[in-house]
PDB file of N, CA and C in Angstrom:
ATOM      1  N   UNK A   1     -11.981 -29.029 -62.160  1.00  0.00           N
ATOM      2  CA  UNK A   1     -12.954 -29.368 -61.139  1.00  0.00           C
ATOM      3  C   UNK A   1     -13.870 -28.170 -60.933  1.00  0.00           C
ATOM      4  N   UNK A   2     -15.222 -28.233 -61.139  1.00  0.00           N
ATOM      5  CA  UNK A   2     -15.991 -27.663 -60.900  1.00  0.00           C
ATOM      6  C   UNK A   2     -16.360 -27.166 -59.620  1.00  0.00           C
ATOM      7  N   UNK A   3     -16.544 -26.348 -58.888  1.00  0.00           N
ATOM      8  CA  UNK A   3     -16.708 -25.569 -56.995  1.00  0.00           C
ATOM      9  C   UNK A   3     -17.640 -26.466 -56.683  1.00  0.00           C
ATOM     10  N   UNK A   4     -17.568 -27.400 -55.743  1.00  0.00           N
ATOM     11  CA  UNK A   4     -18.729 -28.177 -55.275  1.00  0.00           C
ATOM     12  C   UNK A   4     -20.347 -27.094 -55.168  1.00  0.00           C
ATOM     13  N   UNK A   5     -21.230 -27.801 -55.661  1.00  0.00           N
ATOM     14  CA  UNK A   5     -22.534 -27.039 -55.774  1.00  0.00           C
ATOM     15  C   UNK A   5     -22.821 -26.525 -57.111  1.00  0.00           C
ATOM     16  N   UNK A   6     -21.321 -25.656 -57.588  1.00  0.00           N
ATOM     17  CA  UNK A   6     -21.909 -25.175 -58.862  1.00  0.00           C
ATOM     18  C   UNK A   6     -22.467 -25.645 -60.046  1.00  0.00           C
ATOM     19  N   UNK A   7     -23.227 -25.079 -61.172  1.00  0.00           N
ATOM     20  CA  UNK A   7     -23.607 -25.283 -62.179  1.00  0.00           C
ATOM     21  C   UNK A   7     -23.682 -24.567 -63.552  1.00  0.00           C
ATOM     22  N   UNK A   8     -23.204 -25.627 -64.141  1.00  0.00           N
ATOM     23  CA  UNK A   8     -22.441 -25.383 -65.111  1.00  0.00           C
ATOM     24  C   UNK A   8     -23.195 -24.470 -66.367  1.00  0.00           C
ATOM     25  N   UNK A   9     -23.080 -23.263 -66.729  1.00  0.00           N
ATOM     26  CA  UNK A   9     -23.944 -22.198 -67.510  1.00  0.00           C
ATOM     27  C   UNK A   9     -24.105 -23.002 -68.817  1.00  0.00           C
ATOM     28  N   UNK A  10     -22.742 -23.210 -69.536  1.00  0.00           N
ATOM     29  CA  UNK A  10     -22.547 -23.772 -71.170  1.00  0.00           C
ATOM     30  C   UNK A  10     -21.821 -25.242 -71.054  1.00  0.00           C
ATOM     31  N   UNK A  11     -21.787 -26.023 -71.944  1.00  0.00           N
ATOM     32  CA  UNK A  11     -20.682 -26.530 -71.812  1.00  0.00           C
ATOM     33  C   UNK A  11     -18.981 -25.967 -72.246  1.00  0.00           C
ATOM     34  N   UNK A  12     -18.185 -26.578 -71.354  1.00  0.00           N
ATOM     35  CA  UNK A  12     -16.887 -26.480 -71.803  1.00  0.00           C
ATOM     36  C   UNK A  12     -16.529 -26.501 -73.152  1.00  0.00           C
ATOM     37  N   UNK A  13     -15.463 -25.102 -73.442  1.00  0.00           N
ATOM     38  CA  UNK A  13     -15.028 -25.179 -74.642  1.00  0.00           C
ATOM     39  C   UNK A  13     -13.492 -25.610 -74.477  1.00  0.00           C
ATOM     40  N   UNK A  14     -13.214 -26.619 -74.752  1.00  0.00           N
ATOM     41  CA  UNK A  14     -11.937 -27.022 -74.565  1.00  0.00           C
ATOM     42  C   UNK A  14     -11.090 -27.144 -76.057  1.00  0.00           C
ATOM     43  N   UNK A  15     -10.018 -26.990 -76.219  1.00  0.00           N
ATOM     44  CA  UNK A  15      -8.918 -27.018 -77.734  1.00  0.00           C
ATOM     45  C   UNK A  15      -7.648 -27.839 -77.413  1.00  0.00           C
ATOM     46  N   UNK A  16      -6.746 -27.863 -78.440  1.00  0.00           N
ATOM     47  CA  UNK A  16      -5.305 -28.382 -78.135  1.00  0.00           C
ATOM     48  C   UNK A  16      -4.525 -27.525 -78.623  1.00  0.00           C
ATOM     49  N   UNK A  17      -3.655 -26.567 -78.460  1.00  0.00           N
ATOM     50  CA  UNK A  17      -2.657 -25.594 -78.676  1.00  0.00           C
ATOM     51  C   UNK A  17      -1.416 -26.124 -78.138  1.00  0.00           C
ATOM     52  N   UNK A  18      -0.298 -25.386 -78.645  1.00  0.00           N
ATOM     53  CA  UNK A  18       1.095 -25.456 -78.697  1.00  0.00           C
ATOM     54  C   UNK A  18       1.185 -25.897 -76.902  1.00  0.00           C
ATOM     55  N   UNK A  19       0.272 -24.938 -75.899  1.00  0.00           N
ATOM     56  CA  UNK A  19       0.654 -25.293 -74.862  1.00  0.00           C
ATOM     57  C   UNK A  19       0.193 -26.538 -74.121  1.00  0.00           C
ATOM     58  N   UNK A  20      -0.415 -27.576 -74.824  1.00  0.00           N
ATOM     59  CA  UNK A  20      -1.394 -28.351 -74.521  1.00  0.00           C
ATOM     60  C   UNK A  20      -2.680 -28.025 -74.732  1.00  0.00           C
ATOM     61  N   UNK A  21      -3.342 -29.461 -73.881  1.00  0.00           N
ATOM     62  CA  UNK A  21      -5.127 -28.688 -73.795  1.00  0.00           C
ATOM     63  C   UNK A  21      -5.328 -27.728 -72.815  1.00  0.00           C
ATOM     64  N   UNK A  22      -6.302 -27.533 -73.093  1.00  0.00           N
ATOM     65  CA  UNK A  22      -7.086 -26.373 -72.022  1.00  0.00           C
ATOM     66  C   UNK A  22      -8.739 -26.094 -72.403  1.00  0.00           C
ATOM     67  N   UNK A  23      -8.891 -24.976 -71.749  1.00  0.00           N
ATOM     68  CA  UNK A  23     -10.070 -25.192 -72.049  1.00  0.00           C
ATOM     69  C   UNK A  23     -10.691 -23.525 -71.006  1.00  0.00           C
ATOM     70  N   UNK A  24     -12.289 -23.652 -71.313  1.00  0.00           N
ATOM     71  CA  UNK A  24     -13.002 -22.226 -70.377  1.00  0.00           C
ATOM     72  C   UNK A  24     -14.475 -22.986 -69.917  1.00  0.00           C
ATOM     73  N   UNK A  25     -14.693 -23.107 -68.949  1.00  0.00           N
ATOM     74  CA  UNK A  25     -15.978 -22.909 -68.600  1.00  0.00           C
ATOM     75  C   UNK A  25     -16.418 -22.050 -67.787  1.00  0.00           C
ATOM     76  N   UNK A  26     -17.621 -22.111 -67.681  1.00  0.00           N
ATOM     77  CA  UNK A  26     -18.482 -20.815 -66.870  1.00  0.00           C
ATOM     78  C   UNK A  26     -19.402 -21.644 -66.065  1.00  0.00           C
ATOM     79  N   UNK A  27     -19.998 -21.258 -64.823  1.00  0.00           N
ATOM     80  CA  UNK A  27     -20.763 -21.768 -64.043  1.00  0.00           C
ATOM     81  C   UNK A  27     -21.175 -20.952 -62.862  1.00  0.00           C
ATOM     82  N   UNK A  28     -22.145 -21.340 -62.175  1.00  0.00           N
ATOM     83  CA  UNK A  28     -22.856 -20.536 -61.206  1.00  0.00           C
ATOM     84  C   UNK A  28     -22.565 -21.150 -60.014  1.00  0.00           C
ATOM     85  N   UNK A  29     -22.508 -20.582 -58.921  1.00  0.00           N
ATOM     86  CA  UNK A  29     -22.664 -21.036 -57.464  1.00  0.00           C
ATOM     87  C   UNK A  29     -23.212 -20.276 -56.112  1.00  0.00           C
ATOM     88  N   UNK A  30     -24.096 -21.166 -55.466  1.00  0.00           N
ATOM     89  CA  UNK A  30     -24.402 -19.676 -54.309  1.00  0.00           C
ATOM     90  C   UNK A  30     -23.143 -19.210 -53.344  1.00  0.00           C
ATOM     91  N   UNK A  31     -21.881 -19.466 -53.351  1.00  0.00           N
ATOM     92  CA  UNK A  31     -20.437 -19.398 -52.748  1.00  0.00           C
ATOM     93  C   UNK A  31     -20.150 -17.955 -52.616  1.00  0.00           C
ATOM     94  N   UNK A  32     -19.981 -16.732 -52.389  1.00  0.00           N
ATOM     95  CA  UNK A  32     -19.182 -15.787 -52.337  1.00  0.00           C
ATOM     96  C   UNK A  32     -18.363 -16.357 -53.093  1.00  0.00           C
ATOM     97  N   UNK A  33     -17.949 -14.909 -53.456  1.00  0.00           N
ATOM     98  CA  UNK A  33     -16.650 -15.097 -54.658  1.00  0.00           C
ATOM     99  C   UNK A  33     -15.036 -15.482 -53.890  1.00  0.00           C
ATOM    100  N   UNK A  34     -15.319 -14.636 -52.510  1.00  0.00           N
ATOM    101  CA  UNK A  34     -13.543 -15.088 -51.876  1.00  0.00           C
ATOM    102  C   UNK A  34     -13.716 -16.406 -51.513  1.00  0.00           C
ATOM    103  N   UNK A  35     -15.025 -17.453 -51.305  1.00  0.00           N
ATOM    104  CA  UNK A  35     -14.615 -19.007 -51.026  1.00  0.00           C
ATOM    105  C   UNK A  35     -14.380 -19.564 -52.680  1.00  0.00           C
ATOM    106  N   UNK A  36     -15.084 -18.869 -53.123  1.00  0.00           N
ATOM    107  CA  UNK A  36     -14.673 -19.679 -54.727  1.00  0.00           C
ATOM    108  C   UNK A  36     -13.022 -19.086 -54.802  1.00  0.00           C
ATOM    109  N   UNK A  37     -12.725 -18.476 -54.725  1.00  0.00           N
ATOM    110  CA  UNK A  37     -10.583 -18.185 -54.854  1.00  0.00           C
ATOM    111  C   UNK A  37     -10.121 -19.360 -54.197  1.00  0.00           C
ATOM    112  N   UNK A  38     -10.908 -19.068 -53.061  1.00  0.00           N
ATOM    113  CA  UNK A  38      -9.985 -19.929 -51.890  1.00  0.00           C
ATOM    114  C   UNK A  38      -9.910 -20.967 -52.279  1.00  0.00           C
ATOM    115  N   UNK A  39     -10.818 -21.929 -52.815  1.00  0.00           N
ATOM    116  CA  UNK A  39     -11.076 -23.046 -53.293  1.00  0.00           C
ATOM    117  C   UNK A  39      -9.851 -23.720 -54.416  1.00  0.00           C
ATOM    118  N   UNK A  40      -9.965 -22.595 -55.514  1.00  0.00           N
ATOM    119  CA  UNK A  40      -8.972 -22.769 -56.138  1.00  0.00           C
ATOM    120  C   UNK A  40      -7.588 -22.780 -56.165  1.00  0.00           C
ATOM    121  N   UNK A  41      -7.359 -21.409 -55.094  1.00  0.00           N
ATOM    122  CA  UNK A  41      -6.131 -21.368 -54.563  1.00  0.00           C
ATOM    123  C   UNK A  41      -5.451 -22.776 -54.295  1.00  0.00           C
ATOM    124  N   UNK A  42      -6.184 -23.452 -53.043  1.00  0.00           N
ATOM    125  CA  UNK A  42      -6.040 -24.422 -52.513  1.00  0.00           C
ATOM    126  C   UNK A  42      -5.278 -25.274 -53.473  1.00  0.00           C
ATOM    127  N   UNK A  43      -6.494 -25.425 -54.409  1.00  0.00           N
ATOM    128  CA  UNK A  43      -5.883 -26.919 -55.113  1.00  0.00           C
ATOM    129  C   UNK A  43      -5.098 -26.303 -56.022  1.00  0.00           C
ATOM    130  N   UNK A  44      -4.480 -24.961 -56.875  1.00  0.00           N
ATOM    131  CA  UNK A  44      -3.340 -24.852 -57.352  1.00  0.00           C
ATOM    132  C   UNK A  44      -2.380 -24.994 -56.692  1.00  0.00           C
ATOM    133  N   UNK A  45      -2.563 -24.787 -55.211  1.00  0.00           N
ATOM    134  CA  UNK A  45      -1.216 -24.966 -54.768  1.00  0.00           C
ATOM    135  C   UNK A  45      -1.231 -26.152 -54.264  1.00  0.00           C
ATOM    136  N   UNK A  46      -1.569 -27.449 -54.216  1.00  0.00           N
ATOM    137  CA  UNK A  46      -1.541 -28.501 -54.100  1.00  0.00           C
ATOM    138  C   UNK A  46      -0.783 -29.123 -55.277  1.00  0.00           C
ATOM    139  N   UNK A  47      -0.942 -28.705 -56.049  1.00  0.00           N
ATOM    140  CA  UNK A  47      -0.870 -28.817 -57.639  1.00  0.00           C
ATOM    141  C   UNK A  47       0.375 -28.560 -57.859  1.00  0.00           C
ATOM    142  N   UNK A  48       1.273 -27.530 -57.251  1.00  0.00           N
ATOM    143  CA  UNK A  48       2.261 -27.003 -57.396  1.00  0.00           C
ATOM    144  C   UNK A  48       2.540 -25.891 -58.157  1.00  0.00           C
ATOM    145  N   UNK A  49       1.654 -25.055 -58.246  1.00  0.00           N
ATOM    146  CA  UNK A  49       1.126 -24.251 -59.025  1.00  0.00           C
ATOM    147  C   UNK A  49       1.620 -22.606 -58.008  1.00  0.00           C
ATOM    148  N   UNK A  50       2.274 -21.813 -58.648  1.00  0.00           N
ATOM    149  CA  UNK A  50       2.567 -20.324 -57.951  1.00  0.00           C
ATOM    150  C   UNK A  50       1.509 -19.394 -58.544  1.00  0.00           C
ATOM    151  N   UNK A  51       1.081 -18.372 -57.662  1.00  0.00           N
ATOM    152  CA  UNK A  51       0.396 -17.602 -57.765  1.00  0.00           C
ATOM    153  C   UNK A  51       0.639 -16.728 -58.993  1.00  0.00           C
ATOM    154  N   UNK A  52       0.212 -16.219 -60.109  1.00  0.00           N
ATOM    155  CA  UNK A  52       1.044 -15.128 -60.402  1.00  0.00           C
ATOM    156  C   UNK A  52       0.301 -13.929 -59.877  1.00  0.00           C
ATOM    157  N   UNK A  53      -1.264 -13.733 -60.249  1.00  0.00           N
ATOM    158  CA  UNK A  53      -1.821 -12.768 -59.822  1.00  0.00           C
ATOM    159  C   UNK A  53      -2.969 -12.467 -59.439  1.00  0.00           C
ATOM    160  N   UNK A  54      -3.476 -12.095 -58.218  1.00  0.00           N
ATOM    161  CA  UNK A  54      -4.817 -11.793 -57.457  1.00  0.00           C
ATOM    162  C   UNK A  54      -5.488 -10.554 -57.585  1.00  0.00           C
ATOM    163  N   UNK A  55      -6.551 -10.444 -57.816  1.00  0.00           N
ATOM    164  CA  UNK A  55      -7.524  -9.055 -58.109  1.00  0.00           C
ATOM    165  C   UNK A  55      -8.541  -9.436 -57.165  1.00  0.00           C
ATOM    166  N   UNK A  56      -9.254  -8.252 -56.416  1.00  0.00           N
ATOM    167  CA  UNK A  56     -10.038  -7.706 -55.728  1.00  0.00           C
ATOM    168  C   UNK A  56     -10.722  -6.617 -55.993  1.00  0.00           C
ATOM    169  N   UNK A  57     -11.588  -6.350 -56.451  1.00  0.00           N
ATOM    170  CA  UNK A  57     -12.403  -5.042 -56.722  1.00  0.00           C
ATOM    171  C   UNK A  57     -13.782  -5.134 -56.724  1.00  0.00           C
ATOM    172  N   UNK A  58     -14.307  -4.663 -55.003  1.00  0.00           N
ATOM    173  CA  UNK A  58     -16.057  -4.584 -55.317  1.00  0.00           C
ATOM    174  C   UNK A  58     -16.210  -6.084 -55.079  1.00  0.00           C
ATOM    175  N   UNK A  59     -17.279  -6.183 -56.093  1.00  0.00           N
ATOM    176  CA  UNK A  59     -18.130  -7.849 -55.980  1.00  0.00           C
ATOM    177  C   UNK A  59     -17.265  -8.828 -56.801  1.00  0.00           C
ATOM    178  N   UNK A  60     -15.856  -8.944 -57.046  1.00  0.00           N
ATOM    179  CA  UNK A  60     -15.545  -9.585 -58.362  1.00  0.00           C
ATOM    180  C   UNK A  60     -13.946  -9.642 -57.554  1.00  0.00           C
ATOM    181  N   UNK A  61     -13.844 -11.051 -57.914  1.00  0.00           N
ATOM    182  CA  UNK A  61     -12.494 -11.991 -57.100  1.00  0.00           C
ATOM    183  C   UNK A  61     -11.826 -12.265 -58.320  1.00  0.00           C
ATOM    184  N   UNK A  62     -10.215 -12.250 -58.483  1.00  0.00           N
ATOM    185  CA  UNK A  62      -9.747 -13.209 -59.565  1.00  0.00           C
ATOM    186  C   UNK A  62      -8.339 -13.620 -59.145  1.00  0.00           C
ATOM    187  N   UNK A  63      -7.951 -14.691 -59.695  1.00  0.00           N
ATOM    188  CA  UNK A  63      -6.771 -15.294 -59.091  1.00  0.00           C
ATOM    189  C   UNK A  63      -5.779 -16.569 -60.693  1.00  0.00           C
ATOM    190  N   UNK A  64      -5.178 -16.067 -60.662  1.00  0.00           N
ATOM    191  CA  UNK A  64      -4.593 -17.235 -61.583  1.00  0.00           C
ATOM    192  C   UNK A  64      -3.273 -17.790 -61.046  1.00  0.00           C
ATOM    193  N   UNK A  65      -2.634 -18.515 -61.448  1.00  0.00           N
ATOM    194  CA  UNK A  65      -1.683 -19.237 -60.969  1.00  0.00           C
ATOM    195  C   UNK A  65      -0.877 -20.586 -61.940  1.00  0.00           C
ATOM    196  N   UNK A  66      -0.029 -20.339 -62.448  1.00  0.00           N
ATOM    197  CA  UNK A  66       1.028 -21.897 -62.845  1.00  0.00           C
ATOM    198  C   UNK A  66       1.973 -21.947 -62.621  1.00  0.00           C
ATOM    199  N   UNK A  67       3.027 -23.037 -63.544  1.00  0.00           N
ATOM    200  CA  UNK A  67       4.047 -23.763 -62.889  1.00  0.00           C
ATOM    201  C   UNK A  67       5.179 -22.781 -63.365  1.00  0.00           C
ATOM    202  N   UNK A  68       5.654 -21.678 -63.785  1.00  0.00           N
ATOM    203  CA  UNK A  68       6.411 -20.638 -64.050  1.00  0.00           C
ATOM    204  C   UNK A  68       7.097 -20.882 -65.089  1.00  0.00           C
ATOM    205  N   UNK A  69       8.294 -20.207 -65.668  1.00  0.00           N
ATOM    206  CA  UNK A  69       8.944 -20.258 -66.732  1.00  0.00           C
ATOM    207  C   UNK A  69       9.420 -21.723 -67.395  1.00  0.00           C
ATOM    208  N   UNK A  70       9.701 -22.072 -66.492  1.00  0.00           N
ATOM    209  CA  UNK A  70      10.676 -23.947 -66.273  1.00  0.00           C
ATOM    210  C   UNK A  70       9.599 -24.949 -65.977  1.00  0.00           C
ATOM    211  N   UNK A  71       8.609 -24.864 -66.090  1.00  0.00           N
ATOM    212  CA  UNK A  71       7.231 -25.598 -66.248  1.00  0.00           C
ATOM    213  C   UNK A  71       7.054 -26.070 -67.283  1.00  0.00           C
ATOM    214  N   UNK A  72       5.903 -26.445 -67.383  1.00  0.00           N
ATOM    215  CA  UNK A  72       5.218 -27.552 -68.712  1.00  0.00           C
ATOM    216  C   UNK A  72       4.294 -26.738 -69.241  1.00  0.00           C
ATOM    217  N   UNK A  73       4.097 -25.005 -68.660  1.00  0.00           N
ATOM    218  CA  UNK A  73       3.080 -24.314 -69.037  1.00  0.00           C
ATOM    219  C   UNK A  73       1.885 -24.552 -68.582  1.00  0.00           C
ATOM    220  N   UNK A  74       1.705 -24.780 -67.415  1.00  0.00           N
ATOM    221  CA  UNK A  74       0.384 -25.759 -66.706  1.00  0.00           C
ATOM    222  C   UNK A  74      -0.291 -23.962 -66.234  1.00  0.00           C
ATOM    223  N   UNK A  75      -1.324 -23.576 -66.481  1.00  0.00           N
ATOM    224  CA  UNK A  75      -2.034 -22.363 -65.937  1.00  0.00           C
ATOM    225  C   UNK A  75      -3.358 -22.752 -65.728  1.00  0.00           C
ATOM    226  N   UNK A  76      -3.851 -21.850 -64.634  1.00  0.00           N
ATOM    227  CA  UNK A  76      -5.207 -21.548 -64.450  1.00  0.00           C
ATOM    228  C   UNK A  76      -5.437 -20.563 -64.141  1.00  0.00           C
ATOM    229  N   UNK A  77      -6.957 -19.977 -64.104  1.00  0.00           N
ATOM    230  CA  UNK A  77      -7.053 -18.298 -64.202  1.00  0.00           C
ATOM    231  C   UNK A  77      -8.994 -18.789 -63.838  1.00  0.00           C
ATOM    232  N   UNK A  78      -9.003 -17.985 -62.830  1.00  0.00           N
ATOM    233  CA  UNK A  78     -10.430 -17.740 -62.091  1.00  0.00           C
ATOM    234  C   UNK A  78     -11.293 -16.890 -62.063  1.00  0.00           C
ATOM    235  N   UNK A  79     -12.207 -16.171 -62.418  1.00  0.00           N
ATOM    236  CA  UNK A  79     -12.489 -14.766 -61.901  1.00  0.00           C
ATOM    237  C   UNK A  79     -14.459 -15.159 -61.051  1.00  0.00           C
ATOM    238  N   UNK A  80     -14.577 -14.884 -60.465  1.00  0.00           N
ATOM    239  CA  UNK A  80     -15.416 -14.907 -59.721  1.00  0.00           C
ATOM    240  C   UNK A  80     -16.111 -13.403 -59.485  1.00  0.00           C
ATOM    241  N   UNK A  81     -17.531 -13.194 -59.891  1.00  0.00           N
ATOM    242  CA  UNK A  81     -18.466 -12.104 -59.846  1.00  0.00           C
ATOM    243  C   UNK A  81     -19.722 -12.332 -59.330  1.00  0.00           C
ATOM    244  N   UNK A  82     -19.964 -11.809 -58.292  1.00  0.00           N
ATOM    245  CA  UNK A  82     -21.323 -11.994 -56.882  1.00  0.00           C
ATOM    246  C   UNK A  82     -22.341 -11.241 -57.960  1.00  0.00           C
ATOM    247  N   UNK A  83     -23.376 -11.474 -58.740  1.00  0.00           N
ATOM    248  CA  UNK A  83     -24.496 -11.326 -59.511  1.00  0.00           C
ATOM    249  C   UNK A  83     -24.904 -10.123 -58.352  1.00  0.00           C
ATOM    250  N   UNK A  84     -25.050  -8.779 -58.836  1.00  0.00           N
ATOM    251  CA  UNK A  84     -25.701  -7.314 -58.173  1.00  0.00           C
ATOM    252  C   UNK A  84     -27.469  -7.672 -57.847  1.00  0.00           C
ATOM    253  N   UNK A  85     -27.475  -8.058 -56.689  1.00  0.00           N
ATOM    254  CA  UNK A  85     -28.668  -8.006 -56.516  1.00  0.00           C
ATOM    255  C   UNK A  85     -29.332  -9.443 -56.281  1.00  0.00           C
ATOM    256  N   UNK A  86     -28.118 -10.233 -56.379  1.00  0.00           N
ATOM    257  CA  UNK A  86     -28.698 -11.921 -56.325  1.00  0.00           C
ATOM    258  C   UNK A  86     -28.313 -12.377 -55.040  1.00  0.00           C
ATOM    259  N   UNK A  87     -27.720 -13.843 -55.079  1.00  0.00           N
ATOM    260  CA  UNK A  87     -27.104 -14.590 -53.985  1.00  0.00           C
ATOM    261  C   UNK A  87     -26.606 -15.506 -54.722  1.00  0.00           C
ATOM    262  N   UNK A  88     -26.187 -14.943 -55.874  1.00  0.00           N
ATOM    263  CA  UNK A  88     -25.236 -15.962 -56.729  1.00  0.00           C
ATOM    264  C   UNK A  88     -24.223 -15.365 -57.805  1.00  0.00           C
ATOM    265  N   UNK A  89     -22.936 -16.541 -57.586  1.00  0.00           N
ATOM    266  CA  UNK A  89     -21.999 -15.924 -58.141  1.00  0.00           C
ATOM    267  C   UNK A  89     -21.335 -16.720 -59.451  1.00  0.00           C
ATOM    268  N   UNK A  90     -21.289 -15.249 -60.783  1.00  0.00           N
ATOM    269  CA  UNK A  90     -20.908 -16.045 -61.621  1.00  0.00           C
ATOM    270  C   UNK A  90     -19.246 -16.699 -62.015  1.00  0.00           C
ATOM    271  N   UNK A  91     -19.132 -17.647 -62.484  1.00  0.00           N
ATOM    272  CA  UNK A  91     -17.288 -18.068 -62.800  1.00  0.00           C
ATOM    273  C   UNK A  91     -17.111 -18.152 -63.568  1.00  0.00           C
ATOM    274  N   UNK A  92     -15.909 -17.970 -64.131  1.00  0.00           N
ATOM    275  CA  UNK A  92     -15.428 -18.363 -65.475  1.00  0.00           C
ATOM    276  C   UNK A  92     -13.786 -18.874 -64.743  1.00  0.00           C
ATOM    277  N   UNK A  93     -13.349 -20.502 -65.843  1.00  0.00           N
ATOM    278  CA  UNK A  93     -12.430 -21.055 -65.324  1.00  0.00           C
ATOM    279  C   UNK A  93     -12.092 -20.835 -66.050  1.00  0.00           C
ATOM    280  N   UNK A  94     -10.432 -21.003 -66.653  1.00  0.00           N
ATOM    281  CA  UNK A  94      -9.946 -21.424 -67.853  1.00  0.00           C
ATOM    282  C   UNK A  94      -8.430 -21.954 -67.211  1.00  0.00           C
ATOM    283  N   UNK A  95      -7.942 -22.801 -67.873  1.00  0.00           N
ATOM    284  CA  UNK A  95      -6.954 -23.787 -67.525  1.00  0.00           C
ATOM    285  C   UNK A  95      -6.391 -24.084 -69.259  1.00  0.00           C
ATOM    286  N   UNK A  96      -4.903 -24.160 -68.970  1.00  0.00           N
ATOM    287  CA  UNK A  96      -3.987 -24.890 -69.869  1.00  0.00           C
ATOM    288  C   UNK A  96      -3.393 -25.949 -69.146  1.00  0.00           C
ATOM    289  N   UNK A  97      -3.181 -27.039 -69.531  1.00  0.00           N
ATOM    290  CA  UNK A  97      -2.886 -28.090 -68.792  1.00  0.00           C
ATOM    291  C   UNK A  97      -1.150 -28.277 -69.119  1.00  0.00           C
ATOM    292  N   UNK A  98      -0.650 -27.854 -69.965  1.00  0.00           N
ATOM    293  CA  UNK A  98       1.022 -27.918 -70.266  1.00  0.00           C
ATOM    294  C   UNK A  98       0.897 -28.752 -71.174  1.00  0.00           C
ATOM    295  N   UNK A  99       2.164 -29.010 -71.435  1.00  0.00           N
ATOM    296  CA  UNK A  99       2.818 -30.109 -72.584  1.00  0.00           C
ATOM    297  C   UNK A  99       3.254 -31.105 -71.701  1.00  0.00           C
TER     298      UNK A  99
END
């Protein structure tokens, strides 16, 4: 799911690997980078999805999160960067969906 508002830079490069599909896109939004986490946060953990790890540094948010060892391999991984000098922030998603 794309951050409501944003827009989408490329299209999605999505594959099928051992862990399932997955895939990366990139996209723009005028959001601060901590509502774009939050956003995601949200719905990983709706998802059932555990945190593994959060970064903070400066203009640039990142957060990933899946279903842990005893999972299906389900991941996602966020990073969010506030453009120096803009009012817009760039994303990059990437998601494995499991087996």
């Amino acid at each position: 799911v794309i951050y409501p508002g944003g827009a989408i830079k490329t299209p999605a490069t999505v594959a099928q690997g051992p862990a399932g599909p997955g895939g990366i896109v990139e996209f723009t939004t005028d959001a601060d980078p901590e509502a774009v986490i939050a956003f995601y946060r949200q719905r990983a953990e709706a998802a059932g999805l555990k945190p593994i790890n959060t970064m903070s540094r400066g203009d640039v948010q990142a957060y990933s999160a899946g279903d842990g060892a005893d999972g299906r391999g389900q991941l996602l991984q966020v990073i969010a960067t506030r453009v120096e000098g803009e009012q817009t922030t760039d994303v990059q998603l990437d998601w494995t969906a499991g087996r």
